[in-house]
C-alpha atoms as a PDB file:
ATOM      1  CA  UNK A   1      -6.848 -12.587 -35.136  1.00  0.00           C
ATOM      2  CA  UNK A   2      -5.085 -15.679 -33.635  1.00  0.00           C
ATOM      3  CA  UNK A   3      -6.691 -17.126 -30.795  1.00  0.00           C
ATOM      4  CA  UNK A   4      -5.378 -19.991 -28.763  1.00  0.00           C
ATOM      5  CA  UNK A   5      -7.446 -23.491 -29.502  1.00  0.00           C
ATOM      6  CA  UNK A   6      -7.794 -23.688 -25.479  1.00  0.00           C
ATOM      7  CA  UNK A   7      -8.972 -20.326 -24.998  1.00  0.00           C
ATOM      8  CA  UNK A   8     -11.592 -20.484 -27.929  1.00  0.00           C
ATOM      9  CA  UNK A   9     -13.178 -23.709 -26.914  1.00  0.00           C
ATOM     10  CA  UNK A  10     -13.630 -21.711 -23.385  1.00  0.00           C
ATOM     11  CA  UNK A  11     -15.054 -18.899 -25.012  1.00  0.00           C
ATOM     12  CA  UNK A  12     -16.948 -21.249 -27.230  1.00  0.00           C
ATOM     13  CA  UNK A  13     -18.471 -23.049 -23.753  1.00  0.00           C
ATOM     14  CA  UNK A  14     -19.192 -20.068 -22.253  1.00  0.00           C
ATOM     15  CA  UNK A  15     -20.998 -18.439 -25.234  1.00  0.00           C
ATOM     16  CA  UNK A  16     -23.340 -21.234 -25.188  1.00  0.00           C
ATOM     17  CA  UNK A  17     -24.229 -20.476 -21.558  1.00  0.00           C
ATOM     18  CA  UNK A  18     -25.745 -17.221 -22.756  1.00  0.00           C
ATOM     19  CA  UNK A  19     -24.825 -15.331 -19.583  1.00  0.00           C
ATOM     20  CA  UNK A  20     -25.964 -12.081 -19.487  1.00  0.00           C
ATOM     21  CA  UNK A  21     -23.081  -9.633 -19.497  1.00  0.00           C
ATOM     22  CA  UNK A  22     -22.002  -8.288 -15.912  1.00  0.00           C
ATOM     23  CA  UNK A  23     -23.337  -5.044 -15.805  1.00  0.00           C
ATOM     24  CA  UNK A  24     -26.642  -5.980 -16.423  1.00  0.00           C
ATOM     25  CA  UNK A  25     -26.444  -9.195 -13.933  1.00  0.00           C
ATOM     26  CA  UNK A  26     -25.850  -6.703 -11.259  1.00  0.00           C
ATOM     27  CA  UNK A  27     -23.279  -6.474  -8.496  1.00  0.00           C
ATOM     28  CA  UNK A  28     -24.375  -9.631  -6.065  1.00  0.00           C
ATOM     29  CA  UNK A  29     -24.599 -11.799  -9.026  1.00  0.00           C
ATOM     30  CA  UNK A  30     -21.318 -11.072 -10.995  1.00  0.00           C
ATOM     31  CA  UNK A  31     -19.423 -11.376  -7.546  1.00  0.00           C
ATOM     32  CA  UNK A  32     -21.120 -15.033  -7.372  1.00  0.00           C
ATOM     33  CA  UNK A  33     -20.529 -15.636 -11.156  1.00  0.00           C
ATOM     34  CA  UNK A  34     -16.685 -14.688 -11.548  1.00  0.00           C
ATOM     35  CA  UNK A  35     -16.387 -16.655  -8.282  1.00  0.00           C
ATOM     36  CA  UNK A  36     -17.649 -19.999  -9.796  1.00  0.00           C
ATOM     37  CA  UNK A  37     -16.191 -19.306 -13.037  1.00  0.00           C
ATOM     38  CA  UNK A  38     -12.393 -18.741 -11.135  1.00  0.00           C
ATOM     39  CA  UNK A  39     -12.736 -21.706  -8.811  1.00  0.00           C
ATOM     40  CA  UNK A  40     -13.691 -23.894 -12.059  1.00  0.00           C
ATOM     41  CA  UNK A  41     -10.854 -22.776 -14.378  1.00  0.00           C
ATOM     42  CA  UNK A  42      -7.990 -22.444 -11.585  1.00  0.00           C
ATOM     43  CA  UNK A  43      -5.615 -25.300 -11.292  1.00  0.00           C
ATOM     44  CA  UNK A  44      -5.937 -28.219  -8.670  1.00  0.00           C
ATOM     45  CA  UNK A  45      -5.085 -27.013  -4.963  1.00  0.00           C
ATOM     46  CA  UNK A  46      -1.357 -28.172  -4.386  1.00  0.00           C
ATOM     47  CA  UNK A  47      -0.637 -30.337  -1.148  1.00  0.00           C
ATOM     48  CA  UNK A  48       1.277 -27.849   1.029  1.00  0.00           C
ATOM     49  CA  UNK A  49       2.281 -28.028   4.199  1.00  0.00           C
ATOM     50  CA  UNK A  50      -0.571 -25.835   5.469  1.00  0.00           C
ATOM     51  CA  UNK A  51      -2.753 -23.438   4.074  1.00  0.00           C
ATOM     52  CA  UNK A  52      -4.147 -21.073   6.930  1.00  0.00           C
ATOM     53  CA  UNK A  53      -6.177 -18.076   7.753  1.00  0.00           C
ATOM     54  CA  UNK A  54      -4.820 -15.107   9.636  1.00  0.00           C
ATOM     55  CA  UNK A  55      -6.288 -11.636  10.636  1.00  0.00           C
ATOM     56  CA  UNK A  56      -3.836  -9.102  10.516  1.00  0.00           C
ATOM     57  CA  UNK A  57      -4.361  -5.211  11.726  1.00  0.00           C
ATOM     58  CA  UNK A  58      -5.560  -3.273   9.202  1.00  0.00           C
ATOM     59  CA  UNK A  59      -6.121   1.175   8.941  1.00  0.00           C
ATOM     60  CA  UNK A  60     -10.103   0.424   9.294  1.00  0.00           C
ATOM     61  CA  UNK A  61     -10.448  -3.328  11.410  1.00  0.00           C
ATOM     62  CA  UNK A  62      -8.964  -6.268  10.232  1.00  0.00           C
ATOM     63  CA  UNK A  63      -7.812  -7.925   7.256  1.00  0.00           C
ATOM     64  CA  UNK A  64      -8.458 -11.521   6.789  1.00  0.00           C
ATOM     65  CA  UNK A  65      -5.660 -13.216   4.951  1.00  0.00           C
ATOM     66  CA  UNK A  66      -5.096 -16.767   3.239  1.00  0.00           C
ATOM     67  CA  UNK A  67      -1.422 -17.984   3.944  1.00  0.00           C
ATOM     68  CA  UNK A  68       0.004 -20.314   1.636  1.00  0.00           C
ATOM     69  CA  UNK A  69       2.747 -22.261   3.450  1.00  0.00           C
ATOM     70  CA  UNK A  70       5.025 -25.029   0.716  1.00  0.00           C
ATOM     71  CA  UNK A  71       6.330 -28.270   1.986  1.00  0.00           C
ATOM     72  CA  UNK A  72       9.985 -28.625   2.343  1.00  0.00           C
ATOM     73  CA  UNK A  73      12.954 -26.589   3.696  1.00  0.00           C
ATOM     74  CA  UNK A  74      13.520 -24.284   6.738  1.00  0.00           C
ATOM     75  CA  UNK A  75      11.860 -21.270   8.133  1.00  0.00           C
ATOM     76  CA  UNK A  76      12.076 -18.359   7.126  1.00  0.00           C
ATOM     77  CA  UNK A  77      10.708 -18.685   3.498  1.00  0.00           C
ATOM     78  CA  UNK A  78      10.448 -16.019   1.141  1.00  0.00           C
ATOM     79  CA  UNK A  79       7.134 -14.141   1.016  1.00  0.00           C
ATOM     80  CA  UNK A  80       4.927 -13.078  -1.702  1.00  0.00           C
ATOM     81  CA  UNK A  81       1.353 -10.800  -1.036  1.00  0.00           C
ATOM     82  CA  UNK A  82      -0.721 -11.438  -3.601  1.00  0.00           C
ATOM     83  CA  UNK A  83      -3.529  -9.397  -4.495  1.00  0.00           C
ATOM     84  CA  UNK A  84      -6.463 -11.078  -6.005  1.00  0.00           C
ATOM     85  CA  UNK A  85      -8.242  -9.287  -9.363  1.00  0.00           C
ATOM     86  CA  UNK A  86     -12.212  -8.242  -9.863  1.00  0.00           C
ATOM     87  CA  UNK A  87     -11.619  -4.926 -10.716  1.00  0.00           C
ATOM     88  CA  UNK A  88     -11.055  -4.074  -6.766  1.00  0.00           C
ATOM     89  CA  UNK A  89     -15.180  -4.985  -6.574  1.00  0.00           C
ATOM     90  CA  UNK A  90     -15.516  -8.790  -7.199  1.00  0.00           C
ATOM     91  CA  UNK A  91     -13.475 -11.625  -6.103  1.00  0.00           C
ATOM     92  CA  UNK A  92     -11.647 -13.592  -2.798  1.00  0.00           C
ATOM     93  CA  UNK A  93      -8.813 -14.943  -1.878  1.00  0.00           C
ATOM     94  CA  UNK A  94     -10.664 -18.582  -2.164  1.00  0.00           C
ATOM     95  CA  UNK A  95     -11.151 -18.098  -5.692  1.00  0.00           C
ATOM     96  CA  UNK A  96      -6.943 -18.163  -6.920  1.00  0.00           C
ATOM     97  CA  UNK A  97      -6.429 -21.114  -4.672  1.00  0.00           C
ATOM     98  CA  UNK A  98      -5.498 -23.213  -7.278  1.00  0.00           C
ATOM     99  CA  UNK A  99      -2.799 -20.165  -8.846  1.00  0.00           C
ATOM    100  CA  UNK A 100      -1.824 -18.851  -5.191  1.00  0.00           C
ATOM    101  CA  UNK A 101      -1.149 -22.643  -4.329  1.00  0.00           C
ATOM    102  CA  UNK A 102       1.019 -23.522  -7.410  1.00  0.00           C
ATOM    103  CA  UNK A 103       3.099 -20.100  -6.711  1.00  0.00           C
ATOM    104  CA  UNK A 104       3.567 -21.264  -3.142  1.00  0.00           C
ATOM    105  CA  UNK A 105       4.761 -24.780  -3.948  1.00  0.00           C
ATOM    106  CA  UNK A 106       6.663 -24.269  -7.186  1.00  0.00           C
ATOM    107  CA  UNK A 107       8.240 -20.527  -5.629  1.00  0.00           C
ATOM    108  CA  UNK A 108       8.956 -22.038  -2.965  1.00  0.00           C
ATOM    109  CA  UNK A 109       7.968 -18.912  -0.418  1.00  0.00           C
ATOM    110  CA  UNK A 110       4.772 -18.145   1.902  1.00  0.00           C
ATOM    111  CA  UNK A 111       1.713 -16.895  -0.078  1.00  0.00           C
ATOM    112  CA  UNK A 112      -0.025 -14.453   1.856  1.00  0.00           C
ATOM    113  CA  UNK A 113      -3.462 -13.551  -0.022  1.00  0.00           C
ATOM    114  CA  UNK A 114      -5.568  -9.993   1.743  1.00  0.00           C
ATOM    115  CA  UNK A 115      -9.110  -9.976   1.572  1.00  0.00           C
ATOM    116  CA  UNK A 116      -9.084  -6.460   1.190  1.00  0.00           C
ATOM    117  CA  UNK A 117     -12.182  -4.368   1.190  1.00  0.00           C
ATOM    118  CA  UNK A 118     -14.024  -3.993  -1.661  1.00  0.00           C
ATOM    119  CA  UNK A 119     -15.986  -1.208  -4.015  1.00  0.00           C
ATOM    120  CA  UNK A 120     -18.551   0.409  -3.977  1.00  0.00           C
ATOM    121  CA  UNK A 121     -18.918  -0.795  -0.369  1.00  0.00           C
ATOM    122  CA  UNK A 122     -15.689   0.682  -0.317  1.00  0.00           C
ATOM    123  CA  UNK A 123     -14.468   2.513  -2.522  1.00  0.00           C
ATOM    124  CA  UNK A 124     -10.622   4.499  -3.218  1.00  0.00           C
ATOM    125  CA  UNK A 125      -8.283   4.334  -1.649  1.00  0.00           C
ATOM    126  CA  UNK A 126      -9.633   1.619   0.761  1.00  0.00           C
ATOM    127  CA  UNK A 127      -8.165  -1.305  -1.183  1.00  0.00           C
ATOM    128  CA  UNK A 128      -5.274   0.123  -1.574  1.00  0.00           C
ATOM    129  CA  UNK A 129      -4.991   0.932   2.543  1.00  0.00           C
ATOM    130  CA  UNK A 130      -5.029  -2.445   3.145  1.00  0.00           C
ATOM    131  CA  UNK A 131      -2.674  -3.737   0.430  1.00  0.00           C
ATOM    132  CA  UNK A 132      -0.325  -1.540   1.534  1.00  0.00           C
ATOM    133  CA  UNK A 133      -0.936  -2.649   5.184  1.00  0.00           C
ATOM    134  CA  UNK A 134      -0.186  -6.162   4.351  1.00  0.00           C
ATOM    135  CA  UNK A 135       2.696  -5.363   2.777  1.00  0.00           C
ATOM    136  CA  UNK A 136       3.909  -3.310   5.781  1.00  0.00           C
ATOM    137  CA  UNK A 137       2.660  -6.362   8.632  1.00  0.00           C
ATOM    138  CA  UNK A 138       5.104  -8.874   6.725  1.00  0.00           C
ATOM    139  CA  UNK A 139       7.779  -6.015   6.546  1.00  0.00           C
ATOM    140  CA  UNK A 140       7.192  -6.415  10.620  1.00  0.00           C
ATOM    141  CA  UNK A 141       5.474  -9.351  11.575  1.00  0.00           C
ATOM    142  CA  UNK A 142       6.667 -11.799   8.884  1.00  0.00           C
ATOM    143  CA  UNK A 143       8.413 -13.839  10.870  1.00  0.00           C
ATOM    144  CA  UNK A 144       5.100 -14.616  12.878  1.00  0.00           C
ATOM    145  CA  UNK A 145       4.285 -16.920   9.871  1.00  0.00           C
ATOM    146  CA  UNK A 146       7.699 -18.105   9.393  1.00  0.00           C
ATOM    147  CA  UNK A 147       8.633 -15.716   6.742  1.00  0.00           C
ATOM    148  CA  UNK A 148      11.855 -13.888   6.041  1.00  0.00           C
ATOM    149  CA  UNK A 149      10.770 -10.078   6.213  1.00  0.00           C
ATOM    150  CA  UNK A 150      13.769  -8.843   4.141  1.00  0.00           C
ATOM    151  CA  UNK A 151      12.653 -11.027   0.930  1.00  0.00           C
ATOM    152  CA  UNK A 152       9.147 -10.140   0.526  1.00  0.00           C
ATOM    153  CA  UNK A 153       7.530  -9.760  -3.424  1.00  0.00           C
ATOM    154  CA  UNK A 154       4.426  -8.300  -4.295  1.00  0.00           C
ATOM    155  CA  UNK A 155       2.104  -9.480  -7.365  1.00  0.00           C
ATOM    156  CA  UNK A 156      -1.411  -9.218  -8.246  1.00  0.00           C
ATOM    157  CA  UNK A 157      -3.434  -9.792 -11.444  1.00  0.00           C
ATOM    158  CA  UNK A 158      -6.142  -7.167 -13.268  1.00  0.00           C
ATOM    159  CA  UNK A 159      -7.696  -5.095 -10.227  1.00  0.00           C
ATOM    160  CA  UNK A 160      -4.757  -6.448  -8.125  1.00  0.00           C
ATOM    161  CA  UNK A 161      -2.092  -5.999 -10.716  1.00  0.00           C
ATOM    162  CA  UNK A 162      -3.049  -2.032 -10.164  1.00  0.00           C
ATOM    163  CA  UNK A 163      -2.747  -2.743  -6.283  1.00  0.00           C
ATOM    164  CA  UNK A 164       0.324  -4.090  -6.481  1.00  0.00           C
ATOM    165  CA  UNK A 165       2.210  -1.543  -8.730  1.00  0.00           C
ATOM    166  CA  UNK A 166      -0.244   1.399  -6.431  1.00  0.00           C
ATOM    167  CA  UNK A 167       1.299  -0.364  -3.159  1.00  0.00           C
ATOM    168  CA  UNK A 168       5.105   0.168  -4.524  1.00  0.00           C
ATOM    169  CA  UNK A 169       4.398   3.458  -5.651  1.00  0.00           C
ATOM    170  CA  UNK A 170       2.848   4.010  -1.613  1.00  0.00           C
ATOM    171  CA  UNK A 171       5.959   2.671  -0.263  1.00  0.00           C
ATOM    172  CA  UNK A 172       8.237   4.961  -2.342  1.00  0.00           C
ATOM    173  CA  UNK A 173       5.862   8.024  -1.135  1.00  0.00           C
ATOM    174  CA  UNK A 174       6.175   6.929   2.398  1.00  0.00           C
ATOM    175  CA  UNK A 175       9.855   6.135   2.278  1.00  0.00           C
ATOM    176  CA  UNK A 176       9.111   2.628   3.573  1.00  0.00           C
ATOM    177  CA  UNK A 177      10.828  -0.356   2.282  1.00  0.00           C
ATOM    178  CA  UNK A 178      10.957  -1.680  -1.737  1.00  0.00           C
ATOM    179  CA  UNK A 179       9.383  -4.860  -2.027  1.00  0.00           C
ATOM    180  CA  UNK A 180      12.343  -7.216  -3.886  1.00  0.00           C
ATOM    181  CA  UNK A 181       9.942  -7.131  -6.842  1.00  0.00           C
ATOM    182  CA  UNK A 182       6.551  -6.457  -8.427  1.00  0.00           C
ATOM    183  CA  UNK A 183       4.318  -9.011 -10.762  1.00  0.00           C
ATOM    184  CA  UNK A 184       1.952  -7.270 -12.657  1.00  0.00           C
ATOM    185  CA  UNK A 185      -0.459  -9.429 -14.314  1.00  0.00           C
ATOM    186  CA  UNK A 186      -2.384  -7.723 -16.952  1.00  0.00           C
ATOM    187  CA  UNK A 187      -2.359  -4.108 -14.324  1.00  0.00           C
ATOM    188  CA  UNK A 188      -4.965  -1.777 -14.349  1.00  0.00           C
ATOM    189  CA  UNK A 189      -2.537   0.728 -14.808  1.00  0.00           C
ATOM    190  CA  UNK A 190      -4.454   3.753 -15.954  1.00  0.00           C
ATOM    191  CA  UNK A 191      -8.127   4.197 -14.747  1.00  0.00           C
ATOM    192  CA  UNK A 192      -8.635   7.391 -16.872  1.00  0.00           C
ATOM    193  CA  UNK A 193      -7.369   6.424 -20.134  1.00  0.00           C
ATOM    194  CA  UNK A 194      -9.083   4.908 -22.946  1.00  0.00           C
ATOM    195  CA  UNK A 195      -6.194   2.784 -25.201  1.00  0.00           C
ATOM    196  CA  UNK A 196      -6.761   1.903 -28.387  1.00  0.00           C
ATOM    197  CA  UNK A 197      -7.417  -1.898 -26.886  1.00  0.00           C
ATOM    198  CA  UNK A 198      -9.872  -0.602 -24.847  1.00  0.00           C
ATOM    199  CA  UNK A 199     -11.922  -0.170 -27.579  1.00  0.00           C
ATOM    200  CA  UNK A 200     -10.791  -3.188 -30.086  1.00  0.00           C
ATOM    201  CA  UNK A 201     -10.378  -6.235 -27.352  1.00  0.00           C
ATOM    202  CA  UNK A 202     -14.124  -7.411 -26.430  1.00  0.00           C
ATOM    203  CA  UNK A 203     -13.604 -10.727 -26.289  1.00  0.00           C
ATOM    204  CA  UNK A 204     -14.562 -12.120 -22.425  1.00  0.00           C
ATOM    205  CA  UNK A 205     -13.678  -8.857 -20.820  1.00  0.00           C
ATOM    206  CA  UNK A 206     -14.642  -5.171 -22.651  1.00  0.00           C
ATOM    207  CA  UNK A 207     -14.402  -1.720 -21.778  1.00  0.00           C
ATOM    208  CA  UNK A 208     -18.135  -1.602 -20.298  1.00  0.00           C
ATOM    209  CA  UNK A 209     -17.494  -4.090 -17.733  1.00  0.00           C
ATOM    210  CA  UNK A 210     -14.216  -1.906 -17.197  1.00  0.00           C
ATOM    211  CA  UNK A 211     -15.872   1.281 -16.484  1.00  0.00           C
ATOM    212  CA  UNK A 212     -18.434   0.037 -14.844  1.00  0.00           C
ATOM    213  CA  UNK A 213     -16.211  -1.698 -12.157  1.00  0.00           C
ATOM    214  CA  UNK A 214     -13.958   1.800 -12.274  1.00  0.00           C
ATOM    215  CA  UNK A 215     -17.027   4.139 -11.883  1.00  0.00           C
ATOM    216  CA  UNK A 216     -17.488   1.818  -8.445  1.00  0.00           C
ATOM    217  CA  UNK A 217     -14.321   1.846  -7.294  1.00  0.00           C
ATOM    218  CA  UNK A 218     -12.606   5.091  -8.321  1.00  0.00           C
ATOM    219  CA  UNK A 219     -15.493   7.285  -9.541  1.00  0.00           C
ATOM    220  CA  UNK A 220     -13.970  10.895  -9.810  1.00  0.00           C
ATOM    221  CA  UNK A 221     -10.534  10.252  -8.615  1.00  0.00           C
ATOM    222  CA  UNK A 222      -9.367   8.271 -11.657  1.00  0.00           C
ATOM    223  CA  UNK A 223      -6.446  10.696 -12.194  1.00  0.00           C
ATOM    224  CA  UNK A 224      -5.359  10.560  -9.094  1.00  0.00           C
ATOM    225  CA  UNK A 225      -2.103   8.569  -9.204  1.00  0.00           C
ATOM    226  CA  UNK A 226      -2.946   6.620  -6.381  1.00  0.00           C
ATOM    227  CA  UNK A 227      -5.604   4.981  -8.401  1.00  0.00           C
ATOM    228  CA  UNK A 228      -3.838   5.106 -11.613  1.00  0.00           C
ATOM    229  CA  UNK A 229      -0.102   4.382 -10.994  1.00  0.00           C
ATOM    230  CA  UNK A 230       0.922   5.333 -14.657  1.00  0.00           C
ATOM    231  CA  UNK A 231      -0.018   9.363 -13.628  1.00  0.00           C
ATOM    232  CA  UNK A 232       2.341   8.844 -11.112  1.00  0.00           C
ATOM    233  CA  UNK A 233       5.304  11.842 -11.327  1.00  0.00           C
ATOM    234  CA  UNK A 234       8.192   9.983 -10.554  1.00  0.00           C
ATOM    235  CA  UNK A 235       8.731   6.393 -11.197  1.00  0.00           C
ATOM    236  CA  UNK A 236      12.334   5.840 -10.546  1.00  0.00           C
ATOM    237  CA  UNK A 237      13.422   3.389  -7.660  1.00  0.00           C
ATOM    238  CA  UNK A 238      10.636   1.341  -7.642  1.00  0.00           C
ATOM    239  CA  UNK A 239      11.258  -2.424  -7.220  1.00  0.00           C
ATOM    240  CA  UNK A 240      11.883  -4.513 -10.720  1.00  0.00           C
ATOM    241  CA  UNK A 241       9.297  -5.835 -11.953  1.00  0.00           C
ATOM    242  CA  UNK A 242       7.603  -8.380 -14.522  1.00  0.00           C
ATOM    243  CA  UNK A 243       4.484  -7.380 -16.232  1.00  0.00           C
ATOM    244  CA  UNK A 244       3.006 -10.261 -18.061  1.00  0.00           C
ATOM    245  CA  UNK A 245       0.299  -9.550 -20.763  1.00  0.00           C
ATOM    246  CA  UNK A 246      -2.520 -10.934 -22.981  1.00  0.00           C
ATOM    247  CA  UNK A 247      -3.072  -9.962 -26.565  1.00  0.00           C
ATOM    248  CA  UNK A 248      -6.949  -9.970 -26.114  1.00  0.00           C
ATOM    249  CA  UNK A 249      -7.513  -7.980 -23.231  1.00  0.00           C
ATOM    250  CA  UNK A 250      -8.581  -4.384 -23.492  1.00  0.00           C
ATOM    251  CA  UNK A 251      -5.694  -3.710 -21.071  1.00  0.00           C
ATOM    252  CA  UNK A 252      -3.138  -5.075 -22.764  1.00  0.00           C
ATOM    253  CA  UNK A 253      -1.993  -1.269 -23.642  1.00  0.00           C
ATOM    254  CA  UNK A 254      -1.783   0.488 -20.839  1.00  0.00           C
ATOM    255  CA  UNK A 255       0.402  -2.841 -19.080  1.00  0.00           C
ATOM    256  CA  UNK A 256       2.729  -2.377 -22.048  1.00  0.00           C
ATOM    257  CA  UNK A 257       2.419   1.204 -21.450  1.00  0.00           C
ATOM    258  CA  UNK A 258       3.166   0.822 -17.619  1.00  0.00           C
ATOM    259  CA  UNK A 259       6.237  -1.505 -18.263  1.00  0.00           C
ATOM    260  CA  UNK A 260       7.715   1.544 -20.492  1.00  0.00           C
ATOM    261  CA  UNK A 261       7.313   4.045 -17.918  1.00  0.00           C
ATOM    262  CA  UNK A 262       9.377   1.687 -15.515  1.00  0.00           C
ATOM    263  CA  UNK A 263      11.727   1.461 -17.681  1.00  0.00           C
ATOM    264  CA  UNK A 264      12.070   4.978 -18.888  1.00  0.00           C
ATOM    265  CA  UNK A 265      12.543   5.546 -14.937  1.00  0.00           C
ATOM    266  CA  UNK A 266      15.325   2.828 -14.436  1.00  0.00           C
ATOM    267  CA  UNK A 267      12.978   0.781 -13.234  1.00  0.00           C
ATOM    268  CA  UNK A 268      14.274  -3.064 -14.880  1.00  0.00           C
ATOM    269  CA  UNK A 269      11.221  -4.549 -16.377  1.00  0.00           C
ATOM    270  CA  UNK A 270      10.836  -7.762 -18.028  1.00  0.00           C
ATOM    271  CA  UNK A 271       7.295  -7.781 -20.425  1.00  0.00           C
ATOM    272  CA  UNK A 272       5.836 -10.624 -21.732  1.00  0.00           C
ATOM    273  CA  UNK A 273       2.775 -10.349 -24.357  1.00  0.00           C
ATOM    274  CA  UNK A 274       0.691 -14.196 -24.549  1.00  0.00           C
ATOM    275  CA  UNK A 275      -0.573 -14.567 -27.730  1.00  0.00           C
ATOM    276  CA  UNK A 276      -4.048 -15.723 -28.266  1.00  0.00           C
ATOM    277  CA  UNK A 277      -5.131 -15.397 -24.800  1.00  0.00           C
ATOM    278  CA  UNK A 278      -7.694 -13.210 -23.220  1.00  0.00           C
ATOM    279  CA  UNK A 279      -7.922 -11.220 -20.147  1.00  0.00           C
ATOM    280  CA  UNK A 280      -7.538 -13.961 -16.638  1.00  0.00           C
ATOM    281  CA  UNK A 281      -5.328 -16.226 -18.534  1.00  0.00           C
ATOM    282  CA  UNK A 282      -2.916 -16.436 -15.943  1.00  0.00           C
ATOM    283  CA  UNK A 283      -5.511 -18.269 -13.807  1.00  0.00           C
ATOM    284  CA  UNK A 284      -6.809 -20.441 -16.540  1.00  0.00           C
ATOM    285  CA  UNK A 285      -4.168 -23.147 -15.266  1.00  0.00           C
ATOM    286  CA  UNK A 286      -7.120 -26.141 -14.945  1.00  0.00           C
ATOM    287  CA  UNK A 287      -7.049 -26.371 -19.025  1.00  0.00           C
ATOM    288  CA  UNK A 288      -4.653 -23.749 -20.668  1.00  0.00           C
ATOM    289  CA  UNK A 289      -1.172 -24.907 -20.841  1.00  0.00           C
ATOM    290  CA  UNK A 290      -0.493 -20.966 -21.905  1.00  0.00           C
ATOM    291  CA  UNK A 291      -1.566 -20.473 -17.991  1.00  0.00           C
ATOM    292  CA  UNK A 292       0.675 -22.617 -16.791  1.00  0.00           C
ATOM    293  CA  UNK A 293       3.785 -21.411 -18.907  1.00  0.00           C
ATOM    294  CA  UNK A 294       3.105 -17.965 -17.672  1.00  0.00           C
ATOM    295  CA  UNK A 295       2.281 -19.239 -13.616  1.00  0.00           C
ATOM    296  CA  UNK A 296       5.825 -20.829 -14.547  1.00  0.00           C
ATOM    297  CA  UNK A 297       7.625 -17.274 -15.916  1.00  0.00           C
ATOM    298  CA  UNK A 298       6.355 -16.043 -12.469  1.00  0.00           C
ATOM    299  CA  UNK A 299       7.949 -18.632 -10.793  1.00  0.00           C
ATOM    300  CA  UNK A 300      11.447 -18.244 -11.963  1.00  0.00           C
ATOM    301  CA  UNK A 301      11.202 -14.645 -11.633  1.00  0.00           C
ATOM    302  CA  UNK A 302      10.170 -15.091  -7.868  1.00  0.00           C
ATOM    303  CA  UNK A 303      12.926 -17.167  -7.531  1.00  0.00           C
ATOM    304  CA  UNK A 304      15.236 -15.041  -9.127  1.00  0.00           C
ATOM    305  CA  UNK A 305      14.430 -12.234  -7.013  1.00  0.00           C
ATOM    306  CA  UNK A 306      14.470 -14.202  -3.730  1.00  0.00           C
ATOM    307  CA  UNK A 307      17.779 -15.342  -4.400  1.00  0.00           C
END
């Protein structure tokens, strides 16, 4: 098996830290883990014109939010939520600053990051209510921030790769407006199923870790299409979308599966499989240069989709 020379010397580091593996770390201590391990691996923090923090109304109190504002041009900028990964149980906004501000800068459009609620504190659908909110507030409020409410993308990574592709689906149910696109990084797209690289990818991120951050978040409503958007009956009018993958990642089959379905629907989907790279890549951007190629496809897809 091929394995990029950047991503084994990572693995190599980390293996020699001996960390226990999540599950048996425990909740408090995996969130503060993956949160030191993001923050060290993400890019340097772009110089932007501001970064700020906003509270926005959410269905249960309100939802703190990171806004990413570039340098440059004239109000209103395209926007782009972004939904941070963790498995909808670990993770903040603070720990893709590095990613959320090199999308911002190099995008050119407002970053606008939810710290939505998590699992098992709270569990289905509550990340998803406020996902969808934020979505909805920029539809609205956008302009509050200086954004242009009519060119807004959505995008998210693992956990938040599900939210995002859940929050189109939500918007199609509701007959509320398409986002102008969806980036799926490496989506949790199916909670129930068990793909043949959930059982053969291991390396960094395995299926154990994957239940167990399921079983806290979805628990028995893992068919429910709301939690997994590839049980979803009808597909079609979704926005486009780009679903970028990793060979080594026991979810790289259900995001190839996922982009399929789009496509089968009408749905036009660009996939992208990185060879050699393991599940969180496309936050790896402080010493992969495969992160920062993909961070780049993103780009140029945002832009395309603004224009």
């Amino acid at each position: 098996m091929y394995v990029d020379p950047q991503i084994k010397k990572f693995i190599e580091d980390l293996s020699e830290q001996n960390p226990p593996h999540p599950v048996d770390m425990g909740l408090e201590a995996a969130r503060d883990g993956f949160s030191q391990l993001w923050q060290a691996v993400n890019p340097p923090v772009r110089d932007l014109a501001r970064i700020d923090e906003i509270t926005i109304p959410g269905p249960r109190g309100d939802i703190n939010c990171k806004v990413y504002v570039p340098e440059g041009g004239d109000d209103p900028w395209p926007m782009l939520a972004y939904f941070h990964g963790g498995g909808c149980c670990l993770m903040s906004p603070a720990d893709y600053e590095g990613t959320n501000s090199e999308l911002a800068d190099d995008a050119k459009c407002i970053v606008v990051v939810p710290q939505y609620r998590l699992a098992p504190e709270h569990p289905f659908p509550a990340p998803l209510e406020d996902c969808y909110a934020t979505l909805r507030w920029l539809q609205e409020n956008g302009a509050e921030i200086g954004g242009n409410p009519s060119r807004i993308a959505i995008g998210g990574d693992s956990g938040g790769g599900y939210l995002a592709a859940a929050v189109a689906l939500e918007a199609k149910r509701n007959d509320t407006p398409q986002p102008v696109m969806q980036l799926l990084i490496y989506p949790m797209a199916d909670m129930a199923g068990l793909s043949p690289s959930r059982v053969e990818e291991t390396m960094f991120l395995d299926d154990r870790t994957l239940q167990w951050v399921i079983g806290m978040h979805a628990g028995d409503n893992r068919l429910d299409p709301r939690a997994s958007p590839i049980h979803a009956e009808d597909h079609s009018g979704l926005a486009p979308a780009m679903v970028i993958a990793a060979s080594i990642d026991p979810l790289r089959d259900e995001g190839r599966a996922y982009a399929a379905k789009l496509r089968n629907a009408g749905v036009p989907t660009q996939y992208h499989l990185y060879q050699g790279v393991v599940h969180g890549f496309f936050n790896f951007g402080g010493f992969s240069d495969q992160a920062n190629t993909a961070v780049q496809q993103a780009v140029s897809a945002l832009k395309s989709a603004f224009a």
